[in-house]
C-alpha atoms as a PDB file:
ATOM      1  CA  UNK A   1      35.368-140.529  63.298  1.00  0.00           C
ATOM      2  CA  UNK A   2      33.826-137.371  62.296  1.00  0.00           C
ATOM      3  CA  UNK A   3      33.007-136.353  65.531  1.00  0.00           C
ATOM      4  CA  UNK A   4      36.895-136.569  66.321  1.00  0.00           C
ATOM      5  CA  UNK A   5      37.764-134.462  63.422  1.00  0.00           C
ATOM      6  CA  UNK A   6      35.236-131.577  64.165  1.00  0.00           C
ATOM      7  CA  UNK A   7      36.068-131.717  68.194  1.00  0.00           C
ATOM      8  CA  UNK A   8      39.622-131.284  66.926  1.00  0.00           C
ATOM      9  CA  UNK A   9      38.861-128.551  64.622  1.00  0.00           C
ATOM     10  CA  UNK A  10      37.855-125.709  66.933  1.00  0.00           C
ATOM     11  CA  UNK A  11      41.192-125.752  68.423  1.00  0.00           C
ATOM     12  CA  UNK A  12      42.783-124.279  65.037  1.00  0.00           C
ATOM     13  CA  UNK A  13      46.834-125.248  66.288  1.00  0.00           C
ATOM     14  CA  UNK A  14      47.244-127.781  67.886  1.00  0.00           C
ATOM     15  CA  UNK A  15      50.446-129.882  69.706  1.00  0.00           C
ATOM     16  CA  UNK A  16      50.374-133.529  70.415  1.00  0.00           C
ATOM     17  CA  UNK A  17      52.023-135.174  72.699  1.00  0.00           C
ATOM     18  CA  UNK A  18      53.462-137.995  70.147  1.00  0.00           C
ATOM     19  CA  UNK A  19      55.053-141.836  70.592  1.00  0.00           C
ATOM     20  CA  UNK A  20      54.270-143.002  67.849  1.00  0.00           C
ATOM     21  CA  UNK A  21      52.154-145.825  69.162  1.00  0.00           C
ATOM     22  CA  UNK A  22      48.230-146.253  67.665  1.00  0.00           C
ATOM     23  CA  UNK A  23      46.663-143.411  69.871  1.00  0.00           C
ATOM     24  CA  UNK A  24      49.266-140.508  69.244  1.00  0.00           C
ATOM     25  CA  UNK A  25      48.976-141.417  66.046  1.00  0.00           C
ATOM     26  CA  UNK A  26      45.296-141.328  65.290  1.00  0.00           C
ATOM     27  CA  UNK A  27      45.230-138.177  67.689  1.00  0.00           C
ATOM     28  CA  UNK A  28      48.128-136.688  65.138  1.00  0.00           C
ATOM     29  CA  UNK A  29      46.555-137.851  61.751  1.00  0.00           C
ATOM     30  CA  UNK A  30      43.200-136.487  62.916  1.00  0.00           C
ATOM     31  CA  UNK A  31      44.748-132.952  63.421  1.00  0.00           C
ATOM     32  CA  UNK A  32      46.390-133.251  60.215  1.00  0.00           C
ATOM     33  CA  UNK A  33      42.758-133.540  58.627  1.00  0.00           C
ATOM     34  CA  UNK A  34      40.910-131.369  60.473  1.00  0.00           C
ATOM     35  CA  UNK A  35      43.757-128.147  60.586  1.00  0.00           C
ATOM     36  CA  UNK A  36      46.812-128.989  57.622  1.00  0.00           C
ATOM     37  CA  UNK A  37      49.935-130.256  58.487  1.00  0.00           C
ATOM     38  CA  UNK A  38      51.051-126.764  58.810  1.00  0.00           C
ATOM     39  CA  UNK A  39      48.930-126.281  62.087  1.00  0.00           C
ATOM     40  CA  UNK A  40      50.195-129.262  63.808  1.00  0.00           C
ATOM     41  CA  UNK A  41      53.137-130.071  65.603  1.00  0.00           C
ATOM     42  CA  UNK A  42      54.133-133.318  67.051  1.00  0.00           C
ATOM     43  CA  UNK A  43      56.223-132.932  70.375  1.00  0.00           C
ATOM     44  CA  UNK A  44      58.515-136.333  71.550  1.00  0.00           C
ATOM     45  CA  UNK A  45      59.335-136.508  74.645  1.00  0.00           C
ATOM     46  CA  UNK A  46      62.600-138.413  74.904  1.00  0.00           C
ATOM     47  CA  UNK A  47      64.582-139.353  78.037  1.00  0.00           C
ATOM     48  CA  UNK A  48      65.709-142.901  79.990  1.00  0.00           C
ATOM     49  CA  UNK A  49      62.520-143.997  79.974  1.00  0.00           C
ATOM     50  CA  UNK A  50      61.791-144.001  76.494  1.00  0.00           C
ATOM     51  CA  UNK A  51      63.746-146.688  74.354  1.00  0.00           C
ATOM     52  CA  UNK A  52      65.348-145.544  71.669  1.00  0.00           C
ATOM     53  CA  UNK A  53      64.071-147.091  68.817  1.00  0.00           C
ATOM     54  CA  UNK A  54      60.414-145.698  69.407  1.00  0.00           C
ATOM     55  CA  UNK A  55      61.851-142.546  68.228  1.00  0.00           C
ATOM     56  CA  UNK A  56      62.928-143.151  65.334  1.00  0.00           C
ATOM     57  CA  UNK A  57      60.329-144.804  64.337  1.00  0.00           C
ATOM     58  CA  UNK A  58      58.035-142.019  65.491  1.00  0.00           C
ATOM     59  CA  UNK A  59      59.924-139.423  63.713  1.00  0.00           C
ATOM     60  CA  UNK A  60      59.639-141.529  60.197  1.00  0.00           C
ATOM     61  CA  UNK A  61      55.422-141.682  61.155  1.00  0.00           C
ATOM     62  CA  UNK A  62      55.289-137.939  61.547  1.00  0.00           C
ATOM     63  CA  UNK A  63      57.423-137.028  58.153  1.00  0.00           C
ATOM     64  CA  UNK A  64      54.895-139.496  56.257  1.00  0.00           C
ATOM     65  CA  UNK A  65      52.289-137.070  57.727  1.00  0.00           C
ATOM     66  CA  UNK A  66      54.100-134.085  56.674  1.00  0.00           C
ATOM     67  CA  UNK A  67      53.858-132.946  60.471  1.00  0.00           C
ATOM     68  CA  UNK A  68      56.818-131.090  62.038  1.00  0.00           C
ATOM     69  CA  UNK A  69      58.642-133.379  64.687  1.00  0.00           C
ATOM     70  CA  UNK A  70      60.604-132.213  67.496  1.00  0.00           C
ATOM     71  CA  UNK A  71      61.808-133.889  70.230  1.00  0.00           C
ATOM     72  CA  UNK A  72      62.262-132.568  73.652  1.00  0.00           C
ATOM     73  CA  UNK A  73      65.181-133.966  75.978  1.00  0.00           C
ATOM     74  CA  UNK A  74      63.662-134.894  79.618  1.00  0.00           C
ATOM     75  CA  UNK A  75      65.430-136.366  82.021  1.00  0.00           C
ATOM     76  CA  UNK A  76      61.837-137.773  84.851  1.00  0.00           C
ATOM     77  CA  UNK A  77      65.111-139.268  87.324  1.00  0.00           C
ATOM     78  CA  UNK A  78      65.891-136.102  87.911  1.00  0.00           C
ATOM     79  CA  UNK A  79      62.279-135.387  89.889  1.00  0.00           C
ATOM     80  CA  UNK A  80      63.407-137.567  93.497  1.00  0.00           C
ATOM     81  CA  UNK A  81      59.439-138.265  93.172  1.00  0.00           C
ATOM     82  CA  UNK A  82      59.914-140.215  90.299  1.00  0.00           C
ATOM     83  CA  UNK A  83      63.203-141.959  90.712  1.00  0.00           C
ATOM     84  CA  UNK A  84      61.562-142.750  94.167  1.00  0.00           C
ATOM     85  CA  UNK A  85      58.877-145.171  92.249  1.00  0.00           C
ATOM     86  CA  UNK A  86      56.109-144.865  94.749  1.00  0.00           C
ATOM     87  CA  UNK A  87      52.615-145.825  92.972  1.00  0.00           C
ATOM     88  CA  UNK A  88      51.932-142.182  91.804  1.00  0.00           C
ATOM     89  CA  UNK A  89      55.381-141.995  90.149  1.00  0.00           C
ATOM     90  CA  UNK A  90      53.596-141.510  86.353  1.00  0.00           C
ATOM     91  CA  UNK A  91      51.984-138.743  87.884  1.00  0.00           C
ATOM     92  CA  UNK A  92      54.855-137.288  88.808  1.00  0.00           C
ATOM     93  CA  UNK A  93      56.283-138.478  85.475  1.00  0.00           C
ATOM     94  CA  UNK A  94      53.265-137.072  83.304  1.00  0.00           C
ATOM     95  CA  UNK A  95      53.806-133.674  85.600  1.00  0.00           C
ATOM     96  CA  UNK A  96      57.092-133.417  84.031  1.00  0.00           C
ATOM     97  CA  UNK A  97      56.935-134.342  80.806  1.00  0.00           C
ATOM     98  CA  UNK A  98      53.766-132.565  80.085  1.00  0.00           C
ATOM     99  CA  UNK A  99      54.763-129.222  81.631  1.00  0.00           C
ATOM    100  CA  UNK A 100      58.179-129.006  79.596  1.00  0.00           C
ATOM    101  CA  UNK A 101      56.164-129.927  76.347  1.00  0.00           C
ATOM    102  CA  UNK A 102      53.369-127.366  77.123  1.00  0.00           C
ATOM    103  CA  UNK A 103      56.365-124.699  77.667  1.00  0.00           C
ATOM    104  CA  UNK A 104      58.294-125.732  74.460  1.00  0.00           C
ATOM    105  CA  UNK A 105      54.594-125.237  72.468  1.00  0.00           C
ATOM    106  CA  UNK A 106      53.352-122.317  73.743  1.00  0.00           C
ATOM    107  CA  UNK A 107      57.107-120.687  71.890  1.00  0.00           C
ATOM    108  CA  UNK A 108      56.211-122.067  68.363  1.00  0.00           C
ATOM    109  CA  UNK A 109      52.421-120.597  69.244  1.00  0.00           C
ATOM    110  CA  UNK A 110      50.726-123.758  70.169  1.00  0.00           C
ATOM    111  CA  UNK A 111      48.728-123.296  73.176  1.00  0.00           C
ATOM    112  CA  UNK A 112      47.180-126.605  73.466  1.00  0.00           C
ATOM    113  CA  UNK A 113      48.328-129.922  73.435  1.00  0.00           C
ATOM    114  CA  UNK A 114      46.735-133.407  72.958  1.00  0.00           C
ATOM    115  CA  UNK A 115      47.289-137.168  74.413  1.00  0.00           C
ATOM    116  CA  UNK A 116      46.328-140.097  73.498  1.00  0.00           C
ATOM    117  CA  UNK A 117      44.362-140.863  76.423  1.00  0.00           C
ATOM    118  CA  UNK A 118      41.155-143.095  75.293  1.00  0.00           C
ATOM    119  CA  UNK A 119      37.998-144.949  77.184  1.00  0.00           C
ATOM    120  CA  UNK A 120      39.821-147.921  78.507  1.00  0.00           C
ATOM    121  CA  UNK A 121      42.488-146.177  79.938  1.00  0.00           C
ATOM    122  CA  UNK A 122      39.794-144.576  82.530  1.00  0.00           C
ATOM    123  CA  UNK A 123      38.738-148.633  83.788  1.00  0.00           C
ATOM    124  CA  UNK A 124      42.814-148.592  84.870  1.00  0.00           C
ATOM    125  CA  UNK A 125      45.039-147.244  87.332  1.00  0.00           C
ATOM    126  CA  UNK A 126      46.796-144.450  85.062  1.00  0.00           C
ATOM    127  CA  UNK A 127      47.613-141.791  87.760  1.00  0.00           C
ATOM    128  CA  UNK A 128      49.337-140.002  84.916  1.00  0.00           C
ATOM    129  CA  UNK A 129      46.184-138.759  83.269  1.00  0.00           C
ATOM    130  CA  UNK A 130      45.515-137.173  86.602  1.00  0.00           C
ATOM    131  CA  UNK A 131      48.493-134.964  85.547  1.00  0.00           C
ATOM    132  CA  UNK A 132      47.015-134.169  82.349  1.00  0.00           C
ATOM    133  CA  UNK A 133      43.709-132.546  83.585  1.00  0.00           C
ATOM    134  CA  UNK A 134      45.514-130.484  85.743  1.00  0.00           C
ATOM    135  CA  UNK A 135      47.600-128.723  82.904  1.00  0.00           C
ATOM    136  CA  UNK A 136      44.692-128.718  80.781  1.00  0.00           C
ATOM    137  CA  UNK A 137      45.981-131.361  78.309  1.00  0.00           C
ATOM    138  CA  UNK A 138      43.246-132.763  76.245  1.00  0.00           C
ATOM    139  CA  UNK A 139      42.550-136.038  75.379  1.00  0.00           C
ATOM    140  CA  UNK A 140      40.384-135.587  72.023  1.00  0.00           C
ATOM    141  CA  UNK A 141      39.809-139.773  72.035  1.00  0.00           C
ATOM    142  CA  UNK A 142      38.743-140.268  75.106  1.00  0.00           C
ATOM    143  CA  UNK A 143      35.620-141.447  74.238  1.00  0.00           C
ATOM    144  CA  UNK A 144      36.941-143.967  71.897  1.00  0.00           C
ATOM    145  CA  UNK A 145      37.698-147.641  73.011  1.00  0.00           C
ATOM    146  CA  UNK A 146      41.212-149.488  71.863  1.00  0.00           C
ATOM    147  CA  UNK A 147      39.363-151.332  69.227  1.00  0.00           C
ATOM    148  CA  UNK A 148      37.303-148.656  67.697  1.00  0.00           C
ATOM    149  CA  UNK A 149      40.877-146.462  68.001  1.00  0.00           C
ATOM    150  CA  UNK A 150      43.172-149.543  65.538  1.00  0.00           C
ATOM    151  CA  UNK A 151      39.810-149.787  63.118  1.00  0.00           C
ATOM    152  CA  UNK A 152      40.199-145.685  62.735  1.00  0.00           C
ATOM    153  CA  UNK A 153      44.343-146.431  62.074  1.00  0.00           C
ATOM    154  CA  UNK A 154      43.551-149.011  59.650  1.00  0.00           C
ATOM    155  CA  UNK A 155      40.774-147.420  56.916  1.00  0.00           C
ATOM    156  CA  UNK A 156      43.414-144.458  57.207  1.00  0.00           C
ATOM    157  CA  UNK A 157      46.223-145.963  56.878  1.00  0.00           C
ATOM    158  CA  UNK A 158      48.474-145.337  59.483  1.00  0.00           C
ATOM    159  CA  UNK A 159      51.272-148.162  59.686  1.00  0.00           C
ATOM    160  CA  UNK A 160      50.761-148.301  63.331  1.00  0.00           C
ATOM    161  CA  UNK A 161      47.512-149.857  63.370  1.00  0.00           C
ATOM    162  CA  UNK A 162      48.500-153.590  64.899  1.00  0.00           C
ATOM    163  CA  UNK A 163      51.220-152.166  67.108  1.00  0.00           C
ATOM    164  CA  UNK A 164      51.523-153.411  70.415  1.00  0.00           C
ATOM    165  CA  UNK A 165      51.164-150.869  73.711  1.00  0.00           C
ATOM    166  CA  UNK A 166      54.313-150.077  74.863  1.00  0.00           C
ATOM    167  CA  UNK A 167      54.755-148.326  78.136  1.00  0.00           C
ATOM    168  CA  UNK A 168      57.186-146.412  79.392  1.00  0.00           C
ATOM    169  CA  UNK A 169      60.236-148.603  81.004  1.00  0.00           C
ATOM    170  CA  UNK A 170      59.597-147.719  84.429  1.00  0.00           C
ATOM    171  CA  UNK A 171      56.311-150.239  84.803  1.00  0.00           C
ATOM    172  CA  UNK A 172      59.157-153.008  84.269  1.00  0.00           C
ATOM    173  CA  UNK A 173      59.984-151.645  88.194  1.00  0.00           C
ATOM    174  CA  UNK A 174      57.871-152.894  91.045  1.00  0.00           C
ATOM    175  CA  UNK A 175      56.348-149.994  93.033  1.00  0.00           C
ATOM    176  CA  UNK A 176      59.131-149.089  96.501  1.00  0.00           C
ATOM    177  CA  UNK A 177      61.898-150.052  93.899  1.00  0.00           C
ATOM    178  CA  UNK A 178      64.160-146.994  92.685  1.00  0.00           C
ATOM    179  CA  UNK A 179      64.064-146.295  89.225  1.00  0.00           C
ATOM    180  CA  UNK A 180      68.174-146.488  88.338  1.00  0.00           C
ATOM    181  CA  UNK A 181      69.863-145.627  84.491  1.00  0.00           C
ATOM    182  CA  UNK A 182      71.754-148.885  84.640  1.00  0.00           C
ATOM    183  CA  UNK A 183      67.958-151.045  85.569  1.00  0.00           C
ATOM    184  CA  UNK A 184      66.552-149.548  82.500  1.00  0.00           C
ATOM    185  CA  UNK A 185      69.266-150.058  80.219  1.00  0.00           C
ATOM    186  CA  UNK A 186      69.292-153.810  80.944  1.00  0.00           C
ATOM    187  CA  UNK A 187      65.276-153.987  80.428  1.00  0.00           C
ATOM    188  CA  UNK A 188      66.054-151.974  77.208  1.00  0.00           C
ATOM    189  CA  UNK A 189      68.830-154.649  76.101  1.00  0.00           C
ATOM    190  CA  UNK A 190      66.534-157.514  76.915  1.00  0.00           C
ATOM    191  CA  UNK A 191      63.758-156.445  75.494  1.00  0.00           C
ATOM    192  CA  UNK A 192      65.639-155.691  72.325  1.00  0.00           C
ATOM    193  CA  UNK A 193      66.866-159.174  72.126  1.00  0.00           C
ATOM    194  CA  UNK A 194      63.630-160.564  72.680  1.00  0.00           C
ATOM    195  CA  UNK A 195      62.358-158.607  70.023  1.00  0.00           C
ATOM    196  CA  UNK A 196      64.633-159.451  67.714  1.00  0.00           C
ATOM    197  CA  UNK A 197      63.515-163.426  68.286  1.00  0.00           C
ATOM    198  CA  UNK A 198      59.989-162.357  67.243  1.00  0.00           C
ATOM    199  CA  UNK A 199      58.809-162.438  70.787  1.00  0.00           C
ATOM    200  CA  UNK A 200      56.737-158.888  69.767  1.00  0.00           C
ATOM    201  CA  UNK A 201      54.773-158.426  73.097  1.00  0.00           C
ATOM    202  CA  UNK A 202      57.335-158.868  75.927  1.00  0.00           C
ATOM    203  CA  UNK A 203      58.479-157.405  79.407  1.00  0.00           C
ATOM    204  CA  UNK A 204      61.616-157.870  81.416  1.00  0.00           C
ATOM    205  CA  UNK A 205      60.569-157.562  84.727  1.00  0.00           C
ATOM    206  CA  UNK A 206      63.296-155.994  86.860  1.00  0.00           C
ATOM    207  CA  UNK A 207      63.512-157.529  90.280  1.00  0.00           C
ATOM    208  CA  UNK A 208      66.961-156.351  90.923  1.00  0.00           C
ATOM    209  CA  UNK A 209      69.280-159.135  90.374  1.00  0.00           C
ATOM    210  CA  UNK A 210      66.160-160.992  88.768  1.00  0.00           C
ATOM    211  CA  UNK A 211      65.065-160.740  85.105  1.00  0.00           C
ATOM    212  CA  UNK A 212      61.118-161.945  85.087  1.00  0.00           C
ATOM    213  CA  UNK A 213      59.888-162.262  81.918  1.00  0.00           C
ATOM    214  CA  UNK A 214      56.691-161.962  80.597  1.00  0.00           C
ATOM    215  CA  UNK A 215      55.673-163.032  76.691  1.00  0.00           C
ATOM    216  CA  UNK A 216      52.429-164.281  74.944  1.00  0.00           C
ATOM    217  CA  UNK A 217      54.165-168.021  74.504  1.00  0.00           C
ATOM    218  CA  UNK A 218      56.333-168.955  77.629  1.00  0.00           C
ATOM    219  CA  UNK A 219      56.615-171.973  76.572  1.00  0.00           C
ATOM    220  CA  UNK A 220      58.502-170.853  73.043  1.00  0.00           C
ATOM    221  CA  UNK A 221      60.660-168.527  75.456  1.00  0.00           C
ATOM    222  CA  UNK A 222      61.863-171.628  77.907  1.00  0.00           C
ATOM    223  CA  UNK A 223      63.060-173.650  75.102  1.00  0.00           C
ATOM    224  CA  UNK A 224      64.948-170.626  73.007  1.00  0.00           C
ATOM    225  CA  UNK A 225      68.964-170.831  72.647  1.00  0.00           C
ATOM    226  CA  UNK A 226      70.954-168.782  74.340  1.00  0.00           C
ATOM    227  CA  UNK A 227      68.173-166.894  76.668  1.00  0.00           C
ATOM    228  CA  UNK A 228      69.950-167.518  80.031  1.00  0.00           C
ATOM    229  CA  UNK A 229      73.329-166.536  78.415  1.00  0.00           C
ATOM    230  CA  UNK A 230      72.214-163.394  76.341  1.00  0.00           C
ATOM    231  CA  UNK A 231      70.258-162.450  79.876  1.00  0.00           C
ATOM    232  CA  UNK A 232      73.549-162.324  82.193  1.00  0.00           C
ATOM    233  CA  UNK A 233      75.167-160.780  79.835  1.00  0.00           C
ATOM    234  CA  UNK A 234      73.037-158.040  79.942  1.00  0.00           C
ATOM    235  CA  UNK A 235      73.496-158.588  83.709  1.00  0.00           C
ATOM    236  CA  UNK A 236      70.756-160.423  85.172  1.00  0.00           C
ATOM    237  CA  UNK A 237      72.605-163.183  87.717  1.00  0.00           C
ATOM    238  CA  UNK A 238      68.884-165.259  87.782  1.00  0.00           C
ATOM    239  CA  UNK A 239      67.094-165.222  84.770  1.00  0.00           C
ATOM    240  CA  UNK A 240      63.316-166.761  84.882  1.00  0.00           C
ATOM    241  CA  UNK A 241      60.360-167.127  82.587  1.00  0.00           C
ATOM    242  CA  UNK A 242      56.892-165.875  84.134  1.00  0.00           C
ATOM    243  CA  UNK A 243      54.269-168.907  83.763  1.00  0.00           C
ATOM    244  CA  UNK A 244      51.387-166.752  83.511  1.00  0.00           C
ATOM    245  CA  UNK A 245      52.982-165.378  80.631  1.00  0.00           C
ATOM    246  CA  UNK A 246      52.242-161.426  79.494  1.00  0.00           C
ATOM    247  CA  UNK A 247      50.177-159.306  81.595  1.00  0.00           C
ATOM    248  CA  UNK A 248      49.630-155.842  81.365  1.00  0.00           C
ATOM    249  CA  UNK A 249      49.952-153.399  84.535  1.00  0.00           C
ATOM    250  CA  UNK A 250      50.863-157.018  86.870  1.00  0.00           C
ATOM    251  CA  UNK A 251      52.278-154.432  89.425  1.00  0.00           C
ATOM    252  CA  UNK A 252      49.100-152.568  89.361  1.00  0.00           C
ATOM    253  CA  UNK A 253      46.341-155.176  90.028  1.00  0.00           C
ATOM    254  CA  UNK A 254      46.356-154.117  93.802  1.00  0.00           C
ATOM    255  CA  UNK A 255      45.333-150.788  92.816  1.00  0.00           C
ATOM    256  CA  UNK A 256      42.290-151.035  91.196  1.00  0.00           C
ATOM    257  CA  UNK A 257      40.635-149.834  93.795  1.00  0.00           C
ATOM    258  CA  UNK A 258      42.499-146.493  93.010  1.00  0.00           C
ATOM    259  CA  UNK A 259      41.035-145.980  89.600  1.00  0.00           C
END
């Protein structure tokens, strides 16, 4: 912990790259006590692919810090790269997004900006962080694992300590599949609902037509009223409930290789 907060302090201003989630959030309460709120800014970056509750719930986070929060309008589906969804699209993503946030802190004065990039990241295939390196964003925890990162949340605090990972919408797309508005607002609407029946770690796959859903307790999800229904409403014509249950990056586990 300390060595976070003095690696931290020789950068004097500094602009993270904030979601809300655990690791912005340690990487944004860390500046706070190694520079004052008044040296830190916290940057959202919102667009399609970011559902909107996160940002609310991101801006409340940042006022309880007493951190100025601004968020920055991208649209990624404009970059043909991106909407293409080839397996380096969240490089092509990060490019983006990281290069309009670096432009819209370097006019408040803030000539570096953070991640939340940590040590298990590196063992996955995150072709975003690629990105990152090349526009010099840092990554001030990435010598920290996951666990050690929620244990640093918790003795300070910070209300997003147990929250689950949540990616950006697009890894709900298999890889060759075009990214579309109208895909991600029905993973956005099923998700939603799913939350809202406790199911708190959940993905709507998107196989076009198909809704494939992934949650800790399949078994719960199979027998819950209305699932089917609430689905093709939504939009989904086939509706099914994955077996294996949740998995993180299931459209990425032919690309270790690639790490």
């Amino acid at each position: 912990m300390n060595s976070l907060l003095e690696n931290i302090r020789k950068y004097k201003k500094l602009a993270v790259a904030f979601s809300g989630g655990v690791d912005s959030s340690v990487v944004l309460k860390a500046a706070v006590l190694s520079l004052g709120a008044e040296n830190v800014v916290a940057f959202m970056a919102c667009s399609p692919l970011t559902p909107k509750v996160e940002v609310k719930d991101a801006e409340s986070l940042a006022a309880e810090m007493g951190v100025k929060f601004i968020t920055v309008e991208i649209d990624p589906l404009s970059v043909e790269t991106v909407r293409e969804n080839s397996p380096k699209r969240c490089y092509y993503c990060k490019k983006e997004i990281f290069s309009t946030l670096l432009k819209e802190a370097k006019k408040l004065g803030f000539d570096t900006l953070a991640d939340g990039q940590n040590l298990d990241d590196q063992g996955v295939y995150r072709p975003g962080h690629k990105a990152a390196a090349e526009l010099g964003v840092i990554s001030p925890l990435n010598t920290l694992t996951k666990v050690a990162i929620r244990e640093i949340a918790t003795s300070w605090n910070i209300k997003t300590a147990s929250k689950p990972a949540a990616p950006c919408m697009a890894t709900r797309i298999p890889y060759g599949t075009p990214i579309t508005a109208e895909a991600l607002r029905k993973i956005e609407a099923g998700e939603s609902w799913l939350h809202d029946r406790g199911f708190a770690i959940c993905r709507v796959r998107h196989h076009g037509d198909l809704a494939r859903i992934e949650v800790e307790n399949p078994e719960r999800l199979i027998s819950e009223e209305g699932l089917v229904s609430a689905f093709k409403a939504i939009g989904y014509g086939f509706v099914t409930v994955d077996a294996e249950g949740y998995r993180m990056g299931c459209y990425d586990e032919s690309l270790r290789d690639e790490i």
